[in-house]
Protein backbone atom coordinates (compact mmCIF):
# COMPACT_ATOMS: atom_id res chain seq x y z
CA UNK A 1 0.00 0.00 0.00
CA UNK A 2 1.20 3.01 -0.92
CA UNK A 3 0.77 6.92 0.47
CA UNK A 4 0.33 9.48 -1.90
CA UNK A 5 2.93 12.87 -1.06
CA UNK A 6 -0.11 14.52 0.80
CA UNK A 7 -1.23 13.74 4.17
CA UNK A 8 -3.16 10.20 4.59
CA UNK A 9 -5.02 10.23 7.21
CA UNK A 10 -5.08 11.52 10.63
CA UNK A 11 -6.29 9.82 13.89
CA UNK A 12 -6.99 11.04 17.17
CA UNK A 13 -6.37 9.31 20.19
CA UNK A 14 -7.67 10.91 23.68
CA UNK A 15 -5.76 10.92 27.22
CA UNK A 16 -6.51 12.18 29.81
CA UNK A 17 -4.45 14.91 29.54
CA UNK A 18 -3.57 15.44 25.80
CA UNK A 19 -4.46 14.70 22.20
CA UNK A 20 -2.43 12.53 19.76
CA UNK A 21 -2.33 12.85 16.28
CA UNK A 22 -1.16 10.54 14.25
CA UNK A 23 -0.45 11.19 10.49
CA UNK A 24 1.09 9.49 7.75
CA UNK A 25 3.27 10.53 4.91
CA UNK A 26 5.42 9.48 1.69
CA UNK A 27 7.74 11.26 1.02
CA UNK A 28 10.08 9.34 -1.96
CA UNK A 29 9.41 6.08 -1.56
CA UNK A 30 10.16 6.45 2.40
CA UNK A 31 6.79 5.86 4.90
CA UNK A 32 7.38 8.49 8.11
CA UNK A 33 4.70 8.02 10.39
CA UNK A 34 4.69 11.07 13.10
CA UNK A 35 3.36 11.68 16.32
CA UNK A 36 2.71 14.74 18.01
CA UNK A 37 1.48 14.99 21.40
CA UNK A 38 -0.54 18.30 21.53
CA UNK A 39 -1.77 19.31 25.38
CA UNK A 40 -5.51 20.47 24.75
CA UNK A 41 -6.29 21.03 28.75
CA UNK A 42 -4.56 24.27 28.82
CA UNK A 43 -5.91 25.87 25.90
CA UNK A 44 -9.35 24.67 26.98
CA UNK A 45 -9.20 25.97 30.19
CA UNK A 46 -7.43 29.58 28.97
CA UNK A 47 -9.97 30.21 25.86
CA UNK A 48 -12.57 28.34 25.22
CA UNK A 49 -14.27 27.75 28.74
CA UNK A 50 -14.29 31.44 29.18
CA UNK A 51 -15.84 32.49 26.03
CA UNK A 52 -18.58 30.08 26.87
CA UNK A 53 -18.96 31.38 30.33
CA UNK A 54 -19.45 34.92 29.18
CA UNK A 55 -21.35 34.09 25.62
CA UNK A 56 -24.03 32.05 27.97
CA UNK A 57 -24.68 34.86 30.31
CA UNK A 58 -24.42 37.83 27.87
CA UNK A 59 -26.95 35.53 25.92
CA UNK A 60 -29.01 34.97 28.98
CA UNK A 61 -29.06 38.42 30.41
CA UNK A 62 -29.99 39.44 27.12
CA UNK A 63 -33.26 37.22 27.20
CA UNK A 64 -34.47 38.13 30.30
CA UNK A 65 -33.77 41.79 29.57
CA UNK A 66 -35.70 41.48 26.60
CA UNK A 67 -38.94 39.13 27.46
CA UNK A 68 -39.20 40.60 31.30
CA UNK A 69 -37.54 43.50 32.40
CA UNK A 70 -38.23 45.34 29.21
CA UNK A 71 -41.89 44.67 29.21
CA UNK A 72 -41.62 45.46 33.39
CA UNK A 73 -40.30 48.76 32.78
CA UNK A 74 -42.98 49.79 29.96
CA UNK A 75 -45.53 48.57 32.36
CA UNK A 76 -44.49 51.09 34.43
CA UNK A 77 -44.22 54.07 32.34
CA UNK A 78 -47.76 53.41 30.79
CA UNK A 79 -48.85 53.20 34.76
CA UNK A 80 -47.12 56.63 35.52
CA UNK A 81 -48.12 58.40 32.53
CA UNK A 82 -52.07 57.08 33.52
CA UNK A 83 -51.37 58.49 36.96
CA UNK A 84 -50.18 61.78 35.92
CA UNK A 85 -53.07 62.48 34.13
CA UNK A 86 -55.37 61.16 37.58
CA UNK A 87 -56.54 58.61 35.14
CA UNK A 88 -58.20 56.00 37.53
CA UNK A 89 -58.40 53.08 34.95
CA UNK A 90 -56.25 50.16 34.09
CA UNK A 91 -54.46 50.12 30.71
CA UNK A 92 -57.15 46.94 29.66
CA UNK A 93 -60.22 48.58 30.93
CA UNK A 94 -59.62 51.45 28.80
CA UNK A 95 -59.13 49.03 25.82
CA UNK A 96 -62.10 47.12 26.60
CA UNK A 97 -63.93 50.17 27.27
CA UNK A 98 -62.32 51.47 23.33
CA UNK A 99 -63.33 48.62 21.38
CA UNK A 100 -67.10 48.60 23.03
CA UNK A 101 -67.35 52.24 22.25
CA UNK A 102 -66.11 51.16 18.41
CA UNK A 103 -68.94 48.40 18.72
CA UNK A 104 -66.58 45.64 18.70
CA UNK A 105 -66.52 42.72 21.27
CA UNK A 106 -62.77 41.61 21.88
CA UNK A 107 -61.70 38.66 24.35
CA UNK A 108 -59.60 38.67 26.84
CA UNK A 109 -56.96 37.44 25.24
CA UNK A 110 -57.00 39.72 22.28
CA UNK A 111 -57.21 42.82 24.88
CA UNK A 112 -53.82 41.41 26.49
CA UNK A 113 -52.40 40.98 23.18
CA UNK A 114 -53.42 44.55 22.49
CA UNK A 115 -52.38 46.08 25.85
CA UNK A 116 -48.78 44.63 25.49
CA UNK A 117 -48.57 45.84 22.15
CA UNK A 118 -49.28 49.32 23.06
CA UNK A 119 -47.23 49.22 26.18
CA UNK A 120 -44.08 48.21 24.46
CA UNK A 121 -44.77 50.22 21.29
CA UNK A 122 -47.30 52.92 21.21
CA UNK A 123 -47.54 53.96 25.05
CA UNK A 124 -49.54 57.45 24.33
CA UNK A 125 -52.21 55.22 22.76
CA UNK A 126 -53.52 54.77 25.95
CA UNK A 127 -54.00 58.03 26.56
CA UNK A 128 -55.61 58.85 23.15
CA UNK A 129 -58.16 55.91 23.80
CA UNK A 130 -59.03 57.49 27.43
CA UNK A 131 -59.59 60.61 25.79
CA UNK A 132 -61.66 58.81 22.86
CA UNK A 133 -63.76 57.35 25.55
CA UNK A 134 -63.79 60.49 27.66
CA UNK A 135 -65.63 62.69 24.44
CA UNK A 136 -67.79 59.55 23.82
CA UNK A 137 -69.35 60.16 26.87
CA UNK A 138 -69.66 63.83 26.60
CA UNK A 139 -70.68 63.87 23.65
CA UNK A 140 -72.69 60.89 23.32
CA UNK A 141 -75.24 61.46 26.23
């Protein structure tokens, strides 16, 4: 059997504590089979574990930042803006109260799907709603 000048094949045998590769070669006629011991615990432990340690939290904190504190602090705002005005209703009773003005009948689950919507990306739409509602009432009676 003969190796062609380019590298054969090359096998990997674990330790414990290092990698072997072996690799053979032809190189006129002459078969040099070479081993090379190359210690993978250090450049684990120096690189790789790190990276993963910080990619998994940067990935995590970014999760929870985005499906729970972000919706937490938009919550709020929507809440303070209601109270500044002395508004005395919750962000889904004035969307209930909206749509039955409108003469539509939404369920509750399409009202939470609304409200979260509005809190994360329209906030003053509450406002604009209460003041829909507000002149309904005026100037519907």
């Amino acid at each position: 059997m003969e190796f062609p000048n380019e590298l054969v094949f090359i096998l990997f045998h674990l330790h414990p504590n290092s990698i072997k590769i072996k690799y053979a070669s032809n190189s006129e006629n002459r078969r040099t089979i070479k081993y090379q011991n190359i210690v993978l615990i250090s450049m684990v432990s120096i690189i790789i574990i790190p990276i993963l340690i910080v990619s998994v939290i940067g990935l995590s904190g970014y999760l929870a930042y985005r499906f729970f504190i972000y919706d937490l602090y938009c919550k709020r705002s929507v809440n303070r803006s209601l109270q500044k005005y002395n508004i005395k209703k919750t962000p889904s009773e004035i969307i209930k109260e909206y749509y039955a003005n409108k003469g539509e009948q939404i369920s509750h689950q399409e009202i939470q799907n609304l409200e979260k919507n509005y809190r994360q990306n329209e906030p003053d739409q509450f406002l604009a709603m209460y003041d829909a509602i507000r002149d309904n009432q005026k100037y519907g009676e």
